[in-house]
Protein backbone atom coordinates (compact mmCIF):
# COMPACT_ATOMS: atom_id res chain seq x y z
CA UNK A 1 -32.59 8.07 2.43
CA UNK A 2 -30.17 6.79 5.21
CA UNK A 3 -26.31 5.76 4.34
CA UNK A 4 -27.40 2.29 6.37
CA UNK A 5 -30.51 1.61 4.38
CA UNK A 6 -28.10 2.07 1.03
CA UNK A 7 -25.08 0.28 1.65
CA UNK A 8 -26.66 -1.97 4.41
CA UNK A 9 -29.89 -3.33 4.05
CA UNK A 10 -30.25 -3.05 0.06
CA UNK A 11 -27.77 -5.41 -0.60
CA UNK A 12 -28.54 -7.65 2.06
CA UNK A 13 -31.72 -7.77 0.87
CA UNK A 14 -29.51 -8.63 -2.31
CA UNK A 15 -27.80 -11.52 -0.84
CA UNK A 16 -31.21 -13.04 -0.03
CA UNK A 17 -32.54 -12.58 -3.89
CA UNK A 18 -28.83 -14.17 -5.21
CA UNK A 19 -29.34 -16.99 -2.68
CA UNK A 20 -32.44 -18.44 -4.35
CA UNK A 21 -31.05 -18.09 -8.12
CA UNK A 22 -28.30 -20.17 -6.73
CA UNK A 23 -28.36 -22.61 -9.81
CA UNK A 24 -27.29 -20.32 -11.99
CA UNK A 25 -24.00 -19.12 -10.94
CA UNK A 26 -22.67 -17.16 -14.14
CA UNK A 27 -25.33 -14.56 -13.53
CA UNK A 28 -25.04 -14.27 -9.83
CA UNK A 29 -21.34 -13.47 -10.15
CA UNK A 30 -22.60 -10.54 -12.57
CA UNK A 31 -24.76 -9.45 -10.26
CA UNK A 32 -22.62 -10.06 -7.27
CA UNK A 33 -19.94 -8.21 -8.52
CA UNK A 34 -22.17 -5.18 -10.42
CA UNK A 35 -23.43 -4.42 -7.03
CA UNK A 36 -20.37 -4.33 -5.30
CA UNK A 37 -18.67 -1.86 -7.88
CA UNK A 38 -22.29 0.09 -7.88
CA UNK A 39 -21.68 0.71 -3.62
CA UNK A 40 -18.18 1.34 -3.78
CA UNK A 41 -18.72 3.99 -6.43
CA UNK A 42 -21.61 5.42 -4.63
CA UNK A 43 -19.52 5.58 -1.69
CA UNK A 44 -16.29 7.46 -3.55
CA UNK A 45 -19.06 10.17 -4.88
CA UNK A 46 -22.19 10.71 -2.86
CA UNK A 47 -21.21 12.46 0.82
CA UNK A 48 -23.52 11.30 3.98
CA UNK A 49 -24.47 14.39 5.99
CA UNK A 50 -24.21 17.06 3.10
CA UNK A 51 -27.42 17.64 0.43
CA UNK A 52 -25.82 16.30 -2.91
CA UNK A 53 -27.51 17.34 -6.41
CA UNK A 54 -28.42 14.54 -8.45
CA UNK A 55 -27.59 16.81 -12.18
CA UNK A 56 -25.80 20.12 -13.16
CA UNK A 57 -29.69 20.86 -14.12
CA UNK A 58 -31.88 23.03 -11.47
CA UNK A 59 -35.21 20.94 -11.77
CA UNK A 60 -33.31 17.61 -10.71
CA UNK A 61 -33.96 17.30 -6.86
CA UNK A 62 -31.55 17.51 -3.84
CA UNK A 63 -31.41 14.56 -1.91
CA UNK A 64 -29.27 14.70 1.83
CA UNK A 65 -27.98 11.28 2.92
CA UNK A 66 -28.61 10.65 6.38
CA UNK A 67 -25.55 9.07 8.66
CA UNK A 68 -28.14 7.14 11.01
CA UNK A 69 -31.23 4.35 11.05
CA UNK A 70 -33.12 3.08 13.66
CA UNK A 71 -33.44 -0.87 13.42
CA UNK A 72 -35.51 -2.78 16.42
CA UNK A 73 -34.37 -0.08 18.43
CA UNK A 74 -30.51 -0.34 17.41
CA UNK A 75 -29.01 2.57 15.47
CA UNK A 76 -26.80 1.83 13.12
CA UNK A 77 -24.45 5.04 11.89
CA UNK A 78 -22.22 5.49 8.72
CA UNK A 79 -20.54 8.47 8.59
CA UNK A 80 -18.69 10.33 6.31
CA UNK A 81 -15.56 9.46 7.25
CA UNK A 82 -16.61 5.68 6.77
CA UNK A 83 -16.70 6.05 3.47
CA UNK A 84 -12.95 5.12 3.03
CA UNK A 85 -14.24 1.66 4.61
CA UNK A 86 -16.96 1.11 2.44
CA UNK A 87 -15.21 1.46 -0.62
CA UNK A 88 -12.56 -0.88 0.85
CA UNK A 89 -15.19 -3.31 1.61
CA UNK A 90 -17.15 -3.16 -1.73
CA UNK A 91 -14.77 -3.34 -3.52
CA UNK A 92 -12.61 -6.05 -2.02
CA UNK A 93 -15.99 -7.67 -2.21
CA UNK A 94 -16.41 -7.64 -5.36
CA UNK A 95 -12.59 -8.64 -6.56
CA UNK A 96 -13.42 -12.11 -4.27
CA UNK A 97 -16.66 -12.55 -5.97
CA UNK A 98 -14.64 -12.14 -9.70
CA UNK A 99 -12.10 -14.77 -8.62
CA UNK A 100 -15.01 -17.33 -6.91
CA UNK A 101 -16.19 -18.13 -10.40
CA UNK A 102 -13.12 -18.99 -12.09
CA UNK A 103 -12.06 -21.18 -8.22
CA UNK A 104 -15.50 -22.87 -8.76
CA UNK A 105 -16.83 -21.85 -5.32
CA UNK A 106 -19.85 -22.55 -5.59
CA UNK A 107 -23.31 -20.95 -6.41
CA UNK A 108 -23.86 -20.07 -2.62
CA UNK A 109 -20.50 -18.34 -2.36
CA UNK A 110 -21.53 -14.84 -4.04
CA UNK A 111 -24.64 -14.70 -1.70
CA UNK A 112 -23.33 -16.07 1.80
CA UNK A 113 -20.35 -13.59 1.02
CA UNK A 114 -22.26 -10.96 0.20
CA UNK A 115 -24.75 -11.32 4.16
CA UNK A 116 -20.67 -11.74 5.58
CA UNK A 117 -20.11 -8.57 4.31
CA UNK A 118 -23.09 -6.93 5.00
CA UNK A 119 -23.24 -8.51 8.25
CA UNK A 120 -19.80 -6.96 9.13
CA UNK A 121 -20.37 -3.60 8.00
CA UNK A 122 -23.33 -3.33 10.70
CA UNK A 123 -21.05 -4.86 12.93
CA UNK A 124 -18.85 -1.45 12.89
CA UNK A 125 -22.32 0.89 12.61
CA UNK A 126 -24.21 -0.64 15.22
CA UNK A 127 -24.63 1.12 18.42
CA UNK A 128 -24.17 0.17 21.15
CA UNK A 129 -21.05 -1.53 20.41
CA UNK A 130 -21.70 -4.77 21.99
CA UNK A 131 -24.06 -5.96 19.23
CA UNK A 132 -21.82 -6.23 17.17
CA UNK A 133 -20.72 -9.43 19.21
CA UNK A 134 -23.83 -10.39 18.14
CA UNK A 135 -23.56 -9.82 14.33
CA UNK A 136 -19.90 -10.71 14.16
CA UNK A 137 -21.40 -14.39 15.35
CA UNK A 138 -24.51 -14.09 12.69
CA UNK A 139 -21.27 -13.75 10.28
CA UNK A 140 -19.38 -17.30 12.05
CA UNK A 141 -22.76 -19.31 11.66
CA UNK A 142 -23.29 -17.61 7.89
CA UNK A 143 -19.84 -18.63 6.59
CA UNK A 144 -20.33 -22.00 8.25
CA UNK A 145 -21.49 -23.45 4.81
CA UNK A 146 -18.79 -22.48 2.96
CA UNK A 147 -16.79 -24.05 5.01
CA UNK A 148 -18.77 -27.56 5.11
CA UNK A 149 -20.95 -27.12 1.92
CA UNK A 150 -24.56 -29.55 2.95
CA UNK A 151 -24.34 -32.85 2.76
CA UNK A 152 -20.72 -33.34 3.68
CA UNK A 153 -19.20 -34.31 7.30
CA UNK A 154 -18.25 -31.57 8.96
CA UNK A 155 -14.60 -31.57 9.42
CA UNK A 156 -12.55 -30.57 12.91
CA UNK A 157 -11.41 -27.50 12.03
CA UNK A 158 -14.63 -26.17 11.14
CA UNK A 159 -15.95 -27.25 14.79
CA UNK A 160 -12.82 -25.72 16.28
CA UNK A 161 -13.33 -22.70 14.15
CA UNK A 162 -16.96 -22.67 15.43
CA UNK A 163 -16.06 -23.19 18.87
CA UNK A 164 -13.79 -20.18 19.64
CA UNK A 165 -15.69 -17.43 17.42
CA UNK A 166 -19.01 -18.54 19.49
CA UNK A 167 -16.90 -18.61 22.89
CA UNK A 168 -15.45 -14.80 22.03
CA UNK A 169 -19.02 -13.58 21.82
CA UNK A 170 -20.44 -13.82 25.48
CA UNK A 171 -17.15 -11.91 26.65
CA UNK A 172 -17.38 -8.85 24.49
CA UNK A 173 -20.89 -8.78 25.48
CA UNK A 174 -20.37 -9.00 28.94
CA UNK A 175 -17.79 -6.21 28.29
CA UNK A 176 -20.44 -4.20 26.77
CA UNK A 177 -22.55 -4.79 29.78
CA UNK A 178 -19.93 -3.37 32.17
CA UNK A 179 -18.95 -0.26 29.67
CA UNK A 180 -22.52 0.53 29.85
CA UNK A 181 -23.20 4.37 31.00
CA UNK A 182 -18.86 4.61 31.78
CA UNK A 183 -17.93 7.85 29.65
CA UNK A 184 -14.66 9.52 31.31
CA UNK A 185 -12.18 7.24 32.73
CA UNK A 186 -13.58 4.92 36.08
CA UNK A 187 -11.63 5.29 39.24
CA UNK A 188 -11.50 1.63 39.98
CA UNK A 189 -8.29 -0.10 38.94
CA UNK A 190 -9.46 -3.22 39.52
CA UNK A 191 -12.79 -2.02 36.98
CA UNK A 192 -10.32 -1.30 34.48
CA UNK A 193 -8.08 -4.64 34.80
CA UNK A 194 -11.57 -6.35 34.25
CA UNK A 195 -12.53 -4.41 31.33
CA UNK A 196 -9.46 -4.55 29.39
CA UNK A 197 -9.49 -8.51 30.34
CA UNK A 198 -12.45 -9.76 28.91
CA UNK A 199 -12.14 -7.55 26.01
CA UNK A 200 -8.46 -8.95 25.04
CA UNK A 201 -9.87 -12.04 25.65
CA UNK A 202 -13.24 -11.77 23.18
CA UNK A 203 -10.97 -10.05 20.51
CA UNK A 204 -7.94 -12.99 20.77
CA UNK A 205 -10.51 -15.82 20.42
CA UNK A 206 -12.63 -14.03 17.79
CA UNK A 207 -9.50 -13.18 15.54
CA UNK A 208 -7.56 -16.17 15.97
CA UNK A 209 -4.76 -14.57 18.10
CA UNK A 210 -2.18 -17.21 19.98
CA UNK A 211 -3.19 -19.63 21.46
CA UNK A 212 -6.43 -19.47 19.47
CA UNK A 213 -5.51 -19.90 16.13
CA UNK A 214 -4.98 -23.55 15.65
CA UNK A 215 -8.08 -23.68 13.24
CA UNK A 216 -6.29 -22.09 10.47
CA UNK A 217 -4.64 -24.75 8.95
CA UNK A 218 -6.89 -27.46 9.87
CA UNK A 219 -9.55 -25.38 7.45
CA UNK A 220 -7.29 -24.33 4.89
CA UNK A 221 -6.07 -27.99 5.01
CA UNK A 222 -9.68 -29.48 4.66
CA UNK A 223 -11.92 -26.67 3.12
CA UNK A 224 -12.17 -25.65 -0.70
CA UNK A 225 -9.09 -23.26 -0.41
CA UNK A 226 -11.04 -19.93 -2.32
CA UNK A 227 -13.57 -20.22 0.34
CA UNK A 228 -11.39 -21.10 3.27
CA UNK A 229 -9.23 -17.89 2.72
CA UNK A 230 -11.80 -15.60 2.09
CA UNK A 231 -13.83 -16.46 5.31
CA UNK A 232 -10.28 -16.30 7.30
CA UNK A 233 -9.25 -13.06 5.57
CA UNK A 234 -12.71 -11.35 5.82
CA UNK A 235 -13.56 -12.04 9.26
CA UNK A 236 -10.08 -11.20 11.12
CA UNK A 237 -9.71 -8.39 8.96
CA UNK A 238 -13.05 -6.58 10.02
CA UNK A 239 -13.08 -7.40 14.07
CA UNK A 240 -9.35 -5.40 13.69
CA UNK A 241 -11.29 -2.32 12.95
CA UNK A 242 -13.70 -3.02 15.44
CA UNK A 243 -11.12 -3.46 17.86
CA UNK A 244 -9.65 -0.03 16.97
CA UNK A 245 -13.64 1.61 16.87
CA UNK A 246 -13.89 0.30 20.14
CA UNK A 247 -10.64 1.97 21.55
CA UNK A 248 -11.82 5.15 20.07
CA UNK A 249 -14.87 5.03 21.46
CA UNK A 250 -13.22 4.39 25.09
CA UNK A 251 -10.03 6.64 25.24
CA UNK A 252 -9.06 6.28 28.37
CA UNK A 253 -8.64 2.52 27.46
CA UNK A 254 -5.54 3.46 25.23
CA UNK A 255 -3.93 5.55 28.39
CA UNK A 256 -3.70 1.84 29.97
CA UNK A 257 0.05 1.23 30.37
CA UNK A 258 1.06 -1.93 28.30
CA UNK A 259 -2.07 -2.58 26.29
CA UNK A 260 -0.21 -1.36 22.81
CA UNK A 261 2.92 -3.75 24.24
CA UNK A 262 0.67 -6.22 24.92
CA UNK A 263 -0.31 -5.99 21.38
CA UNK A 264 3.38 -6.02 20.37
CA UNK A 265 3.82 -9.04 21.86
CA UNK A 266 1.42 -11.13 21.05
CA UNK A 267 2.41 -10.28 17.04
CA UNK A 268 5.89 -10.83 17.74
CA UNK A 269 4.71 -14.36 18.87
CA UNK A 270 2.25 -14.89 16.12
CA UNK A 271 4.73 -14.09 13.78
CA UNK A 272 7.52 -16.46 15.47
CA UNK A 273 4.69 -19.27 15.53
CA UNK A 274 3.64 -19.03 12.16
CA UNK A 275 6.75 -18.36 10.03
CA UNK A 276 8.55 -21.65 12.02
CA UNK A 277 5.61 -23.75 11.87
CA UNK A 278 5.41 -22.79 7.90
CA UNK A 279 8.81 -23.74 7.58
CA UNK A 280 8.07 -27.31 8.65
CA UNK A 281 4.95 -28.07 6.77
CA UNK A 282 4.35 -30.76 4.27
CA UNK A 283 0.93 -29.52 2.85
CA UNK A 284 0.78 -26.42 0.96
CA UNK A 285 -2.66 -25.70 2.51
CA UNK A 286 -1.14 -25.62 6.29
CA UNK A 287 1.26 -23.76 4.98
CA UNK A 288 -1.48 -21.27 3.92
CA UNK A 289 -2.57 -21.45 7.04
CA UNK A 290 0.59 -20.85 9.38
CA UNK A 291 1.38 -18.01 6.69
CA UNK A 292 -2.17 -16.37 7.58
CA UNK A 293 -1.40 -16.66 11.38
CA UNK A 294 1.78 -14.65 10.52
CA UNK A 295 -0.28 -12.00 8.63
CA UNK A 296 -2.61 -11.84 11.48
CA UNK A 297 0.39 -11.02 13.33
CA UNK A 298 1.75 -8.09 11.58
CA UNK A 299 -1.75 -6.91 11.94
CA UNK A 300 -1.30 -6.90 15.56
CA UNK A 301 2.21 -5.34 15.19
CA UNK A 302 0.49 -2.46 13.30
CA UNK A 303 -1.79 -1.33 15.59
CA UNK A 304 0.27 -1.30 18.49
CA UNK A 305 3.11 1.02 16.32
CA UNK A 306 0.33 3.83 16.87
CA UNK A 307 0.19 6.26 19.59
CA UNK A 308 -2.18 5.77 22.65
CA UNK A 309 -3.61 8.75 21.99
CA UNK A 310 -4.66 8.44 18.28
CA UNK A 311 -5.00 4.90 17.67
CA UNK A 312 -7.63 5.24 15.31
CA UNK A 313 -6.04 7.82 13.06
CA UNK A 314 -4.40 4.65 11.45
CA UNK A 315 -8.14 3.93 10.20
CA UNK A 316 -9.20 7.13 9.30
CA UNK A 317 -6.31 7.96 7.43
CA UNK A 318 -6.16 11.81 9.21
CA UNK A 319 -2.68 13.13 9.37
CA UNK A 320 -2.15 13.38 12.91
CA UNK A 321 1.57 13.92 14.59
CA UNK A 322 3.28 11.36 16.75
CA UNK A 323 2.96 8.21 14.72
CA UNK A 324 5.19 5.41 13.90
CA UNK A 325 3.77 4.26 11.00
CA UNK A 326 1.98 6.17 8.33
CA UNK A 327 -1.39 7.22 8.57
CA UNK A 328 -3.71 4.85 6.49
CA UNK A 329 -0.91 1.74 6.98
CA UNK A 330 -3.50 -0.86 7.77
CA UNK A 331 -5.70 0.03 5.50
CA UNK A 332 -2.88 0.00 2.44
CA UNK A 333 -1.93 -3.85 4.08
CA UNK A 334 -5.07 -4.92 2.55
CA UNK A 335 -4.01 -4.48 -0.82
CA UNK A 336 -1.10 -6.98 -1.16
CA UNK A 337 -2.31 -9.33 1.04
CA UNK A 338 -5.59 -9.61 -0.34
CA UNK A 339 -4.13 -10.17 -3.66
CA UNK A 340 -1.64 -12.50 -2.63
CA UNK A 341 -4.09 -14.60 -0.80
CA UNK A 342 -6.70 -14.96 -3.07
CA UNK A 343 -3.97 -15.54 -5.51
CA UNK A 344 -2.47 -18.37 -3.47
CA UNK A 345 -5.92 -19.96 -3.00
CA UNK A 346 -7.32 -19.46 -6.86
CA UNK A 347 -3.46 -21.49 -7.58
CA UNK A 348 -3.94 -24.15 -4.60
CA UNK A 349 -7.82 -24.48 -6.11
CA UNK A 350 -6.35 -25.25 -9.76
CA UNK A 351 -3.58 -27.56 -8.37
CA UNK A 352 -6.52 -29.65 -6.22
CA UNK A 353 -8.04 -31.12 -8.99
CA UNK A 354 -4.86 -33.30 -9.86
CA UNK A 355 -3.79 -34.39 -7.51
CA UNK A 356 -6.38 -34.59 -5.02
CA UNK A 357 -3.98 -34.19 -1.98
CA UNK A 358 -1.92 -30.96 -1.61
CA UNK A 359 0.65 -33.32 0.14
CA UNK A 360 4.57 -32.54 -0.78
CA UNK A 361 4.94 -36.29 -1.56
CA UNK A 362 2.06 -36.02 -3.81
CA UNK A 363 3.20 -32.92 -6.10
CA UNK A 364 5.83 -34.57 -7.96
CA UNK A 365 6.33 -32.91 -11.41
CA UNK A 366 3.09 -31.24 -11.02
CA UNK A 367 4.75 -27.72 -12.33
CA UNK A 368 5.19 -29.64 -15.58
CA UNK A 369 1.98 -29.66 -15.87
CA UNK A 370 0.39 -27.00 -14.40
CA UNK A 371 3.21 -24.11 -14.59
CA UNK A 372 1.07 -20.92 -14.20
CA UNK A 373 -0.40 -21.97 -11.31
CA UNK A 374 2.54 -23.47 -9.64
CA UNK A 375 4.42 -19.75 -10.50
CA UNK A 376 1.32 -17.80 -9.31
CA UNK A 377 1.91 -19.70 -5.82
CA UNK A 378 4.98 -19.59 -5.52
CA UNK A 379 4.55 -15.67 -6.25
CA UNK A 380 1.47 -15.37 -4.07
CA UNK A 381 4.01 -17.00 -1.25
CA UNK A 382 7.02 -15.07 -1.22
CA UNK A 383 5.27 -11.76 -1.94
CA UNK A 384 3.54 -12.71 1.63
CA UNK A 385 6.86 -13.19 3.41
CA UNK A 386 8.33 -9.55 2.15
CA UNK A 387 10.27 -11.01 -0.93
CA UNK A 388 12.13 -8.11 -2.47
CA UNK A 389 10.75 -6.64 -5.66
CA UNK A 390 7.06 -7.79 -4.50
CA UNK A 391 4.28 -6.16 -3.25
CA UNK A 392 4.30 -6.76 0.49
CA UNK A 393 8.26 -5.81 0.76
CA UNK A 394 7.86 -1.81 0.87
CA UNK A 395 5.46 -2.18 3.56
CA UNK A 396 6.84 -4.96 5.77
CA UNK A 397 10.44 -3.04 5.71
CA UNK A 398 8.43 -0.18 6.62
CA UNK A 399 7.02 -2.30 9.45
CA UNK A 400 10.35 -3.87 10.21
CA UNK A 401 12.07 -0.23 10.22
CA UNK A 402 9.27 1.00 12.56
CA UNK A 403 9.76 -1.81 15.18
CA UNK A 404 13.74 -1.90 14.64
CA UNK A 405 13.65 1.56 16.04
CA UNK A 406 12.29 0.95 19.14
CA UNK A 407 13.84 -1.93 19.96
CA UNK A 408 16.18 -4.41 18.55
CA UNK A 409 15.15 -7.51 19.82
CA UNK A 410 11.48 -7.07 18.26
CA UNK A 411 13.01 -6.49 15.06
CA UNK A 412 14.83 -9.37 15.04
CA UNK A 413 12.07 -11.72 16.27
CA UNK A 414 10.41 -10.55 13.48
CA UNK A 415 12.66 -11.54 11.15
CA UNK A 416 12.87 -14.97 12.27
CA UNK A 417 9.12 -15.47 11.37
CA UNK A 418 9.83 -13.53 8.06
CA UNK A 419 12.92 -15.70 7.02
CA UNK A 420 10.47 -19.11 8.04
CA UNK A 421 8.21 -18.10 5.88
CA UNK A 422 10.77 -17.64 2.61
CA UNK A 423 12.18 -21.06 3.70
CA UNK A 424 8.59 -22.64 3.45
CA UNK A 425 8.52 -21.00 0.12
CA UNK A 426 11.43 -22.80 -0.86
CA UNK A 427 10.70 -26.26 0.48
CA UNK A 428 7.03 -25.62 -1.58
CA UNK A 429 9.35 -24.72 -4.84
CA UNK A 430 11.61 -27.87 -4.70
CA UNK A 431 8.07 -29.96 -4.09
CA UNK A 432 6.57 -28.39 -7.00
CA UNK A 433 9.30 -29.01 -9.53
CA UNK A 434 10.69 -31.57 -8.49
CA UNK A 435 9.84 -34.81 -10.79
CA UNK A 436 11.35 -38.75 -10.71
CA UNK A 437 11.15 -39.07 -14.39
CA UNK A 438 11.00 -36.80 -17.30
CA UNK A 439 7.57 -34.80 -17.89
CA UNK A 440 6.96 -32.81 -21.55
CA UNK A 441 6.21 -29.56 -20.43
CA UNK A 442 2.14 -28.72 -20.92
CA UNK A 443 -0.51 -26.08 -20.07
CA UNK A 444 -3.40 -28.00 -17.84
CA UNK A 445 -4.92 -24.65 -17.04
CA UNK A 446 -8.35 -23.38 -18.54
CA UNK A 447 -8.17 -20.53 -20.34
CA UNK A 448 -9.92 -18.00 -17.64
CA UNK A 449 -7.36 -19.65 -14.95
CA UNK A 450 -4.51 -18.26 -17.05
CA UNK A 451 -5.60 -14.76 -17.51
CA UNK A 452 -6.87 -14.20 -14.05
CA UNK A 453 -3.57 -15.89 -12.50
CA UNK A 454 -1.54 -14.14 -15.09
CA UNK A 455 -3.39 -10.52 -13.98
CA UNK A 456 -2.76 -11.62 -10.63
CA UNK A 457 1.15 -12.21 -11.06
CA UNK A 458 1.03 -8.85 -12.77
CA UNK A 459 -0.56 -6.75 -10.02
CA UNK A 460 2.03 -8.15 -7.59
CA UNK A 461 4.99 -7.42 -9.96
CA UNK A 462 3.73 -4.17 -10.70
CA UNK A 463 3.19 -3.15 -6.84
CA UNK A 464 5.95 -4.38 -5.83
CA UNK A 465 8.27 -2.33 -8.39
CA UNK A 466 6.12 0.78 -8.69
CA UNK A 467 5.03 1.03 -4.78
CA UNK A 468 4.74 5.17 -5.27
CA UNK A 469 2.00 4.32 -7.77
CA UNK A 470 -0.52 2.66 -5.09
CA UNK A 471 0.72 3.22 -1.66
CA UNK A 472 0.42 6.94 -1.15
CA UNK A 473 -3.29 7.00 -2.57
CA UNK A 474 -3.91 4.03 0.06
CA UNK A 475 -2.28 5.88 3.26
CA UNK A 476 -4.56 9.15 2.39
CA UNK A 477 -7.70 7.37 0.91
CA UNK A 478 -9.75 9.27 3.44
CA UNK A 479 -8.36 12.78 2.77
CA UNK A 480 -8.69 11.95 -1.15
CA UNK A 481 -12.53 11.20 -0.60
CA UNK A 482 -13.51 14.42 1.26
CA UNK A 483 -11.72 16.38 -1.29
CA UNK A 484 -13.67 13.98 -4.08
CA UNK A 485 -16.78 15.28 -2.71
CA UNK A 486 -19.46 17.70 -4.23
């Protein structure tokens, strides 16, 4: 038994059963979501590499995961220190799926997210590297019906979207090509400058990066807002570990003078862009969108507050000397921003049915009648832009702390995106409550939309006052799993 055949190819084969019970969606969100708890569990307690005992009895057999499979002549590798990344993906996995079926997303939306997530997960086994171009686009053309469900026009944003993920593709490919049989560093300057290039240039169009990211809003404007944000979460998300895979597996590509400022700067931007543009929104989904791009951003900002020289310690989670930020940082970002997102979207999702448009001249009094979703946004929204007491604040002042002491002018910049954001949050409170004529006060929601908005208002109160509960276990995940270990 291989670690790829278990958390790989059984539930991909998985996602291909789901797809054709597709009419009845109550049971392929139990099965969606039992899966995904079953691999992140097996992941937390069964090591790859070492023989494991399946029973404290002697007769039960000993079974030895293997880290590697050979598929069409492709290995694909999980090792054990990937198991930190498979629980993260399992299980974040299964928390969308749990949420999809209250946000009505649709009987394909269990299945086609379950082949994104498989599809992604061989993206960061497969070697070579550079087909992983080639399963990051299988991923683009998979999540392409979420985005324009059959039998609807397909809108500009999805084109756009479309567009720029398949354009990012032939460039790392052709980076691929050129890495091909380099191991130490190449003696060519000019080799290098070409390398580092097309590879900025594959990653910026693939993860929306500035000027690339002008299909954000224009989906989370037109799409069906659970399914919008979990394709734009999912895929950035997973090419920024690839990204730092692929400057672990080249070192001498994080010696290269400005790359890490490079990335500095283009967050900086993303965040300036974003937070303004927010600000000056009149649909809540753009602002979604613009508040996404500024996410994207601080992802950007994160890896380039590590080290050259251990950049991917920050996704291992080792403790290694010499870095700015916490081992294990981007991997504890996912936590509040997953919730607040899918929080966000499950609210925007409840508010779309009445009315129709997310417009601010269209929202009048519509707290009155919907006020847990309207407080779950607003929540979901300021716990995004580092509003204190919430659950993104310990982190981003961490962030903002790191940056502020290397220079001030970053710092700053970065809190002009921060403070646009908290203004859009405000301009979206005054368009939520604000009515022309006096409304009686009523609860529109179903009853599952209360609980799971209510649980979701509760995680974000609770991280956000108790951060020593969650953050520590998130910044050493990997450590705690070896330890976990048999």
């Amino acid at each position: 038994m291989s670690a790829p055949m278990i958390w790989i190819f059984l539930p991909g084969l998985a996602s291909i059963g789901l797809f054709f019970l597709r009419g009845k969606q109550r049971l392929i969100t139990l099965l969606g979501v039992g899966l995904c708890m079953l691999l992140a569990l097996l992941a937390w307690t069964l090591p790859i590499g070492r023989p494991v005992s399946l029973g404290p009895w002697s007769f039960l057999p000993v079974i030895q995961i293997t880290d590697s499979f050979l598929f069409l002549g492709r290995r694909l590798v999980l090792e054990n220190s990937d198991r930190s990344l498979l629980i993260l993906v399992y299980l974040g996995l299964a928390f969308w799926f749990g949420g999809g079926y209250i946000a009505r997303a649709g009987s394909i939306f269990v299945p086609l997210g379950l082949a994104m997530g498989v599809l992604l997960t061989a993206a960061l086994a497969v070697e070579p590297f550079l087909y992983a171009a080639l399963l990051i686009e299988m991923t683009v053309l998979v999540s392409i019906p979420l985005l324009s469900p059959p039998g609807q026009s397909v809108r500009p944003g999805v084109l756009r979207y479309l567009t720029f993920q398949t354009l990012g593709m032939p460039f790392i490919l052709f980076t691929g090509w050129l890495l091909t049989g380099v191991g130490s560093e190449p003696a060519d300057p000019g080799f290098v400058l070409r390398i580092t290039s097309l590879f900025s240039l594959g990653f910026a169009l693939i993860m929306a990066i500035f000027p690339f990211h002008i299909w954000i809003p224009m989906i989370t404007e037109e799409a069906h807002p659970y399914r919008a944000v979990f394709v734009i979460f999912v895929i950035p998300t997973v090419v920024s570990l690839f990204a730092l895979s692929f400057l672990d597996q080249y070192s001498w590509l994080r010696s290269i003078s400005g790359l890490f400022t490079g990335f500095r700067l283009v967050g900086i931007i993303m965040v300036i862009v974003g937070g303004i543009w927010a600000a000056f929104q009149n649909h809540i989904g753009r602002v979604l969108g613009f508040t996404i791009i500024t996410e994207i951003g601080l992802t950007l900002l994160t890896i380039s507050l590590v080290e050259p020289a251990q950049s991917i310690s920050i996704l291992a989670g080792s403790q290694t000397s010499g870095l700015t930020l916490p081992p294990g940082f981007l991997f504890a970002q996912l936590l509040p921003r997953g919730i607040a997102l899918a929080l966000w979207a499950l609210a925007l999702t409840t508010l779309r049915r009445s009315p129709d448009q997310l417009y601010f001249a269209s929202l009048s009094g519509i707290s009155r009648r919907y006020p847990i979703a309207t407080t779950s946004l607003l929540l979901a929204q300021f716990s995004l832009a580092g509003f204190p007491l919430l659950a993104s604040y310990p982190l981003l002042l961490q962030l903002w702390g790191a940056i502020g002491s290397q220079s001030i002018l970053p710092a700053f910049m970065l809190l002009i995106g921060i403070v646009g954001l908290v203004i859009a949050g405000f301009r979206t409170m005054v368009a939520l409550f604000k009515t022309s004529e006096p409304q009686a006060w009523q609860i529109s929601e179903t009853r599952s939309e209360r609980w799971l908005l209510a649980l979701g208002c509760g995680m974000l109160l609770l991280i956000g006052l108790l951060p020593q509960w969650f953050y520590p276990t998130l910044f050493n995940l990997a450590n705690l799993i070896s330890v976990s270990a048999p």
